[in-house]
Protein backbone atom coordinates (compact mmCIF):
# COMPACT_ATOMS: atom_id res chain seq x y z
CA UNK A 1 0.00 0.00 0.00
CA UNK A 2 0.88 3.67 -0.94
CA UNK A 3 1.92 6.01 1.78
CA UNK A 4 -0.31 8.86 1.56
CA UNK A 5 0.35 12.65 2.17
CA UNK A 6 -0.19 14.09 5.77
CA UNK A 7 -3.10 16.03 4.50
CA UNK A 8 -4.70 12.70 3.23
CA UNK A 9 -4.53 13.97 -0.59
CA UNK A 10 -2.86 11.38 -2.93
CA UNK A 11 0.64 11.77 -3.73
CA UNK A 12 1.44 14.31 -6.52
CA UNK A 13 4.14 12.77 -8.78
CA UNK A 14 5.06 16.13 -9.79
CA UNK A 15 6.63 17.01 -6.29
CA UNK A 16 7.15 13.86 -4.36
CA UNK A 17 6.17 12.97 -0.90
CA UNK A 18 7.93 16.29 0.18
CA UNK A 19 5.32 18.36 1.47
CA UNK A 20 7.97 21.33 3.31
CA UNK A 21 8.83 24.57 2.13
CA UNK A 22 10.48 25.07 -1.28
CA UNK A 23 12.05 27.20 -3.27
CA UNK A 24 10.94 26.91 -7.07
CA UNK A 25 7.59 25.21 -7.18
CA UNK A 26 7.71 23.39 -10.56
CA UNK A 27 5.03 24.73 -13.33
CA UNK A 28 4.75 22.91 -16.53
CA UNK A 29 5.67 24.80 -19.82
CA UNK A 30 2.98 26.08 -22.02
CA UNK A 31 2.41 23.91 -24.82
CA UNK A 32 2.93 25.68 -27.89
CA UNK A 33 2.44 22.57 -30.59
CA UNK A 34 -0.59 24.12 -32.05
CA UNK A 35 0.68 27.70 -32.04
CA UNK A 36 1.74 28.45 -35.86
CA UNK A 37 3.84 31.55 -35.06
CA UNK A 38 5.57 30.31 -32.01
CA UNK A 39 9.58 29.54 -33.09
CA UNK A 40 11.40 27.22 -31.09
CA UNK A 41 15.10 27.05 -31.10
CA UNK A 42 15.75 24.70 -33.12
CA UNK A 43 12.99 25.96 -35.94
CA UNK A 44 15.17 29.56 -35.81
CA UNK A 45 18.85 27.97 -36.19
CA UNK A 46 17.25 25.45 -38.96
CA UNK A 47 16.26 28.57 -41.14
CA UNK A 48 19.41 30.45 -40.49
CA UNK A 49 21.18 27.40 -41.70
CA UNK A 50 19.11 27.49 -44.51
CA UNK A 51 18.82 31.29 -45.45
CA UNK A 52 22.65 30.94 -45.03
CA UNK A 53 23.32 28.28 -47.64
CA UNK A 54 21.16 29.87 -50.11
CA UNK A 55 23.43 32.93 -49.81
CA UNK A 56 26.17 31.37 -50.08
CA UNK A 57 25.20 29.44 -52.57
CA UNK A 58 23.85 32.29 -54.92
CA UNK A 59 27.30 34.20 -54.20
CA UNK A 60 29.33 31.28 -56.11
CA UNK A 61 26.39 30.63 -58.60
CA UNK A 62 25.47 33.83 -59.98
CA UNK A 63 29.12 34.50 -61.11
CA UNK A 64 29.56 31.29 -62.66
CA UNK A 65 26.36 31.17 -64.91
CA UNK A 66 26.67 35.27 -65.63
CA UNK A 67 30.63 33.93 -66.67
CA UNK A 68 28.75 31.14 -68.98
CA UNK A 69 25.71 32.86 -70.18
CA UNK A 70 26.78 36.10 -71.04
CA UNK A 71 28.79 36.31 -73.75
CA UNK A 72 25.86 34.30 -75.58
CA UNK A 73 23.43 36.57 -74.39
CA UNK A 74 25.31 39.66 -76.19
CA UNK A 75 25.23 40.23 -79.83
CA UNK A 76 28.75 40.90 -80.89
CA UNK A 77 29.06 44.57 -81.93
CA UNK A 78 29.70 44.56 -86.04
CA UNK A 79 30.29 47.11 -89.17
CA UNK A 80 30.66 46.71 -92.71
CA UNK A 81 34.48 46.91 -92.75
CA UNK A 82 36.25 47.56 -96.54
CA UNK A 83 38.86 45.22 -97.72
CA UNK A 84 39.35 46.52 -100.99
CA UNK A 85 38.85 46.43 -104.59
CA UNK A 86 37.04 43.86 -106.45
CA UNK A 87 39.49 43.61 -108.33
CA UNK A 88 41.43 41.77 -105.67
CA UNK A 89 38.94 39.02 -105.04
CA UNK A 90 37.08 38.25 -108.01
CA UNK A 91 39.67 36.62 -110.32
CA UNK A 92 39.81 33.82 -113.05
CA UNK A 93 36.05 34.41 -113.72
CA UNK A 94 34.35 32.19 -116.21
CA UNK A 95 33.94 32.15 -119.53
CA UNK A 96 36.85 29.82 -120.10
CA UNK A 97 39.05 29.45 -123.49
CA UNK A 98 41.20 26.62 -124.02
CA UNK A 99 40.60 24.74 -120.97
CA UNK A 100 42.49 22.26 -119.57
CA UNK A 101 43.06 20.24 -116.25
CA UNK A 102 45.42 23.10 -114.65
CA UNK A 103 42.89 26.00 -115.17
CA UNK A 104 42.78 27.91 -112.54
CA UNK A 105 39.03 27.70 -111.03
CA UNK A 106 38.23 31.61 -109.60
CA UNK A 107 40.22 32.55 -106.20
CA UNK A 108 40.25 32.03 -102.49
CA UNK A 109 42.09 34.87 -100.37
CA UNK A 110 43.24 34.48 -96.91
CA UNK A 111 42.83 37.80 -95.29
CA UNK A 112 42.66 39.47 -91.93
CA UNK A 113 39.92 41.55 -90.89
CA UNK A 114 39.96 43.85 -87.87
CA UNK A 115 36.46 44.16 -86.14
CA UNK A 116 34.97 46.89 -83.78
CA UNK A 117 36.73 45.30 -80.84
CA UNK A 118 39.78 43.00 -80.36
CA UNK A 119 37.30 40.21 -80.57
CA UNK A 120 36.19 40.58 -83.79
CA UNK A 121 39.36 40.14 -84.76
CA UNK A 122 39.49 37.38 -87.13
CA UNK A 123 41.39 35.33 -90.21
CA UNK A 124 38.77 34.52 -93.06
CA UNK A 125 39.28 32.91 -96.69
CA UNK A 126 37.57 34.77 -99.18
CA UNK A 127 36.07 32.89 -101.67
CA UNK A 128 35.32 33.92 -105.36
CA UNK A 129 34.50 29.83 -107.14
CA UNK A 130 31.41 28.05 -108.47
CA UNK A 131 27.91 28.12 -106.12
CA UNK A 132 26.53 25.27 -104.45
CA UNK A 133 25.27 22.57 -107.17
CA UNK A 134 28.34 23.80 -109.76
CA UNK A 135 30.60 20.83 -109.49
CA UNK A 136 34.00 20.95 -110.73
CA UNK A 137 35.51 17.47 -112.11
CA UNK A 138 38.07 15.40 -110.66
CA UNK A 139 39.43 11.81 -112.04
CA UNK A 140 38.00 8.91 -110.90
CA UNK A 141 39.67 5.55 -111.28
CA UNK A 142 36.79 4.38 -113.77
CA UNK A 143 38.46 6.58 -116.50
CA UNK A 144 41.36 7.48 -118.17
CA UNK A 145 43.41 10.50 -118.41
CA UNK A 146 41.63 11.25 -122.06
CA UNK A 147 38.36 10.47 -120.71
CA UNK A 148 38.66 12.80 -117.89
CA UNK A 149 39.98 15.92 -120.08
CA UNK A 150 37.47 15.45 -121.92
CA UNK A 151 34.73 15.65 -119.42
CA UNK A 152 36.61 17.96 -117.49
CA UNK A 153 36.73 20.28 -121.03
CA UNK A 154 32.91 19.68 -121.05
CA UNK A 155 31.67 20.87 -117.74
CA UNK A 156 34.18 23.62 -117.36
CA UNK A 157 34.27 24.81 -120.47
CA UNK A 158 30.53 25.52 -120.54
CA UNK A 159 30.51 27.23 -117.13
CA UNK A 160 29.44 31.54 -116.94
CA UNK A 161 29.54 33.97 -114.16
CA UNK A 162 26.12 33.10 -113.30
CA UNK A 163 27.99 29.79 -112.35
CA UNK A 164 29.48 31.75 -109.50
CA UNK A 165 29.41 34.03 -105.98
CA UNK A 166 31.60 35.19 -103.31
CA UNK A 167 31.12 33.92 -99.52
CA UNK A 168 33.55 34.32 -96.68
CA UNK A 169 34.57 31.62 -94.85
CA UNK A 170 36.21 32.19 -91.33
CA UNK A 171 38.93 29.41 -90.49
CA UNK A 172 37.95 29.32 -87.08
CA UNK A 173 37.62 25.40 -86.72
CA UNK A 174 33.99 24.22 -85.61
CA UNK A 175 35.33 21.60 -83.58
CA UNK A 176 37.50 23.32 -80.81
CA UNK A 177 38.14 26.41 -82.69
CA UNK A 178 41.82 25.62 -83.88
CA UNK A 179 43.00 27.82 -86.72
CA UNK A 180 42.17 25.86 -90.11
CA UNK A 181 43.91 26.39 -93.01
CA UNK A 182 43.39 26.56 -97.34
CA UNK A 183 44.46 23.55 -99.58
CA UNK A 184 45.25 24.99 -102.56
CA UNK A 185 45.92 20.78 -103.56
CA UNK A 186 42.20 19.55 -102.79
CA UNK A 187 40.56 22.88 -102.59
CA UNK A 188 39.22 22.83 -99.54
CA UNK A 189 40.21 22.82 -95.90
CA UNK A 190 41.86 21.17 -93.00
CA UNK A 191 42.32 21.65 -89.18
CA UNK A 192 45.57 20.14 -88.15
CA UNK A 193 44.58 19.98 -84.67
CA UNK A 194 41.72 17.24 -84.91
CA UNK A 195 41.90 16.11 -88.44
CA UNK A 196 38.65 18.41 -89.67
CA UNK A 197 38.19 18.71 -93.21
CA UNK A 198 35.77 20.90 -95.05
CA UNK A 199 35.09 21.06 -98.71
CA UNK A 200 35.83 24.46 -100.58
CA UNK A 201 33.13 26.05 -99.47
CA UNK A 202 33.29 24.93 -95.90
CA UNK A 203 31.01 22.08 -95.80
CA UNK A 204 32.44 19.26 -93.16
CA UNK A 205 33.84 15.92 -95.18
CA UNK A 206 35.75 14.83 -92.62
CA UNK A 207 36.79 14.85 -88.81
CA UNK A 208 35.01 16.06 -85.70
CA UNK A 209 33.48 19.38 -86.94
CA UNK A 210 30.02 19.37 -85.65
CA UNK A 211 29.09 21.71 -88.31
CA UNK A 212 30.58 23.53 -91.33
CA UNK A 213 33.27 26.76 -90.64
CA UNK A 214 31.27 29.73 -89.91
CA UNK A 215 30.97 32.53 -92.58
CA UNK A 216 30.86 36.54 -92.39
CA UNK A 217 28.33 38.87 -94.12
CA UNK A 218 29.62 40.08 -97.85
CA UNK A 219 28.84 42.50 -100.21
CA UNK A 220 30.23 44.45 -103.37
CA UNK A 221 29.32 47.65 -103.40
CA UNK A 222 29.89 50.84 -105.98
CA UNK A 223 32.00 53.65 -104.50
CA UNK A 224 29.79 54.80 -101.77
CA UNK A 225 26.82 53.01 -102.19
CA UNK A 226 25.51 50.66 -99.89
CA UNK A 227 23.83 48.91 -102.15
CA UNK A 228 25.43 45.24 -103.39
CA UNK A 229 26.05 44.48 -106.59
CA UNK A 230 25.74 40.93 -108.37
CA UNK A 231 28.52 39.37 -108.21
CA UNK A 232 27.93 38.01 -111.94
CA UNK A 233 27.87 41.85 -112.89
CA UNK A 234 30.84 42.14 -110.70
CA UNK A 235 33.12 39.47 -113.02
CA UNK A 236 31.42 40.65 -116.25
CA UNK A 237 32.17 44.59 -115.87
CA UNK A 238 34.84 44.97 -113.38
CA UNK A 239 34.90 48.65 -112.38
CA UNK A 240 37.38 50.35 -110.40
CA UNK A 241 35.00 51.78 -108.15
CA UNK A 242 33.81 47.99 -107.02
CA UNK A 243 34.68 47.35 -103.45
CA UNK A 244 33.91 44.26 -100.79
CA UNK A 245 32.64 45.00 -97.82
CA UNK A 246 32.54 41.75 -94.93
CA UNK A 247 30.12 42.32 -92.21
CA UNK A 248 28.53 40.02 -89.73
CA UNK A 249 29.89 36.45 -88.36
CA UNK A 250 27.25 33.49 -88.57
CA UNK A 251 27.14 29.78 -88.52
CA UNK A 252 25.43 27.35 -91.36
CA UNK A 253 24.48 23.64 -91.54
CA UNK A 254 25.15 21.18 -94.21
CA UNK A 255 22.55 22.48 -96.52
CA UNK A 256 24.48 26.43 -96.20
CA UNK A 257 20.90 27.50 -94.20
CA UNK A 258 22.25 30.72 -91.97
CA UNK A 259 22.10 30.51 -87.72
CA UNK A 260 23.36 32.81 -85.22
CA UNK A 261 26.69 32.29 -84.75
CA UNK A 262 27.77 29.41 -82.05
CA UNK A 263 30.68 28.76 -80.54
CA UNK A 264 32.92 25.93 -81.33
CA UNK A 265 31.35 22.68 -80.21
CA UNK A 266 28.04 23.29 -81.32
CA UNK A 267 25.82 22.18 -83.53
CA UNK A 268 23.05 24.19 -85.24
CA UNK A 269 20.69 21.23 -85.76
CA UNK A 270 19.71 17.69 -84.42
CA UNK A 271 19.12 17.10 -80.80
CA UNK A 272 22.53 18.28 -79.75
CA UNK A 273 21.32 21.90 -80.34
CA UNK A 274 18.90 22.26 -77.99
CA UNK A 275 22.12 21.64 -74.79
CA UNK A 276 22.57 25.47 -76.04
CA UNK A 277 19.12 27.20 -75.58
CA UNK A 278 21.11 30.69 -75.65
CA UNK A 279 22.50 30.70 -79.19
């Protein structure tokens, strides 16, 4: 049996059997479980904690994706910069007399062009040879030497201006952006970093390139005019007053269809393209 209090009341397991005099009488805590804006201790520290890491976490993110992000964000300032005469670009223009298997098929210029900043700085080929579809013969080992003069005779023979345009071509490799350089022996051009090669126009045959070299903006203008001039009326009536003008960088696919430029790396089509929402 229980001992019970002196007053006869049951024991209170809150104090003990001590009934004497005391100095802190023990009150329960207020229960605050249903109290929404009450904060505990450990509820503040857990959201300084958090607040914290987001802070810090913004402070080293930010940078890095403004880094990443911004350059592709910003249109690359451009003008229409002057290279020179006609004259010094459109050469060995069609019609052709006497032809034979050393004629020398229109020109390609390596040139350097300064942009609006250092970083429009660039190296670009200048190309003055037959459009897209115009294709130039070379032997196959079906035929004989004969057989391919005489074909070759044929086709280039019968080519005109028409047959004909001017594109530049900037030998900034689209694989890792290594420095490519003109084959005068093929035509067309290699990267000697990766093994890219591109055809004459800058269309990838070969390598890692995930697209064809990027091209720049081009016109041939009269003296002051800004309006261009056909290139076929270029070749047929070459006037002093003729100039080429290069403007604006962009990228193409395989079928020559213009994008916004991209950076080495990346391709303009597929599914690929869509890893780079900002170009």
């Amino acid at each position: 049996m229980s001992e019970q209090p002196a007053n006869g009341s049951p024991e209170d397991p809150s104090t003990g059997p001590y009934r004497g005099p005391r100095v802190h009488t023990h009150e329960p805590e207020p229960d605050h479980s249903d109290d929404p804006a009450y904060v505990t201790r450990t509820k503040f520290l857990t959201n300084v904690a958090v607040v914290t890491g987001g802070v810090m976490t913004a402070a080293i993110l930010v940078p890095v994706v403004g880094f990443a992000v911004a350059p592709t964000l910003t249109d690359e300032e451009f003008r229409w910069v002057d290279v020179g005469p006609a004259t010094e670009f459109v050469q060995n223009a069609p019609p052709y007399q006497n032809v034979s298997t050393s004629q020398q098929i229109g020109k390609v210029t390596s040139l350097a062009v300064s942009g609006p900043d250092p970083e429009a700085d660039r190296r670009v080929f200048v190309r003055y040879g037959p459009k897209t579809g115009v294709v130039v013969p070379t032997p196959s080992a079906e035929e004989s030497t004969a057989q391919f003069e005489a074909r070759y005779r044929e086709v280039v023979g019968s080519l005109t201006p028409e047959d004909f345009d001017l594109i530049v071509i900037w030998n900034r490799c689209a694989h890792l952006g290594c420095p490519s350089a003109f084959s005068p022996g093929s035509g067309g051009y290699v990267c000697p970093c990766h093994g890219g090669a591109y055809d004459g126009r800058g269309l990838v045959t070969a390598g890692p390139p995930p697209r064809p070299l990027d091209r720049l903006d081009v016109k041939v203008v009269d003296g002051n005019s800004s309006e261009p001039v056909p290139i076929a009326e270029v070749a047929a009536n070459m006037k002093p007053s003729y100039k080429v003008l290069i403007g604006k960088p962009y990228s193409i696919d395989q079928e020559e269809q213009p994008f916004a430029l991209h950076n080495p790396g990346e391709p303009v089509t597929g599914k690929l393209s869509y890893l780079y929402p900002f170009q």
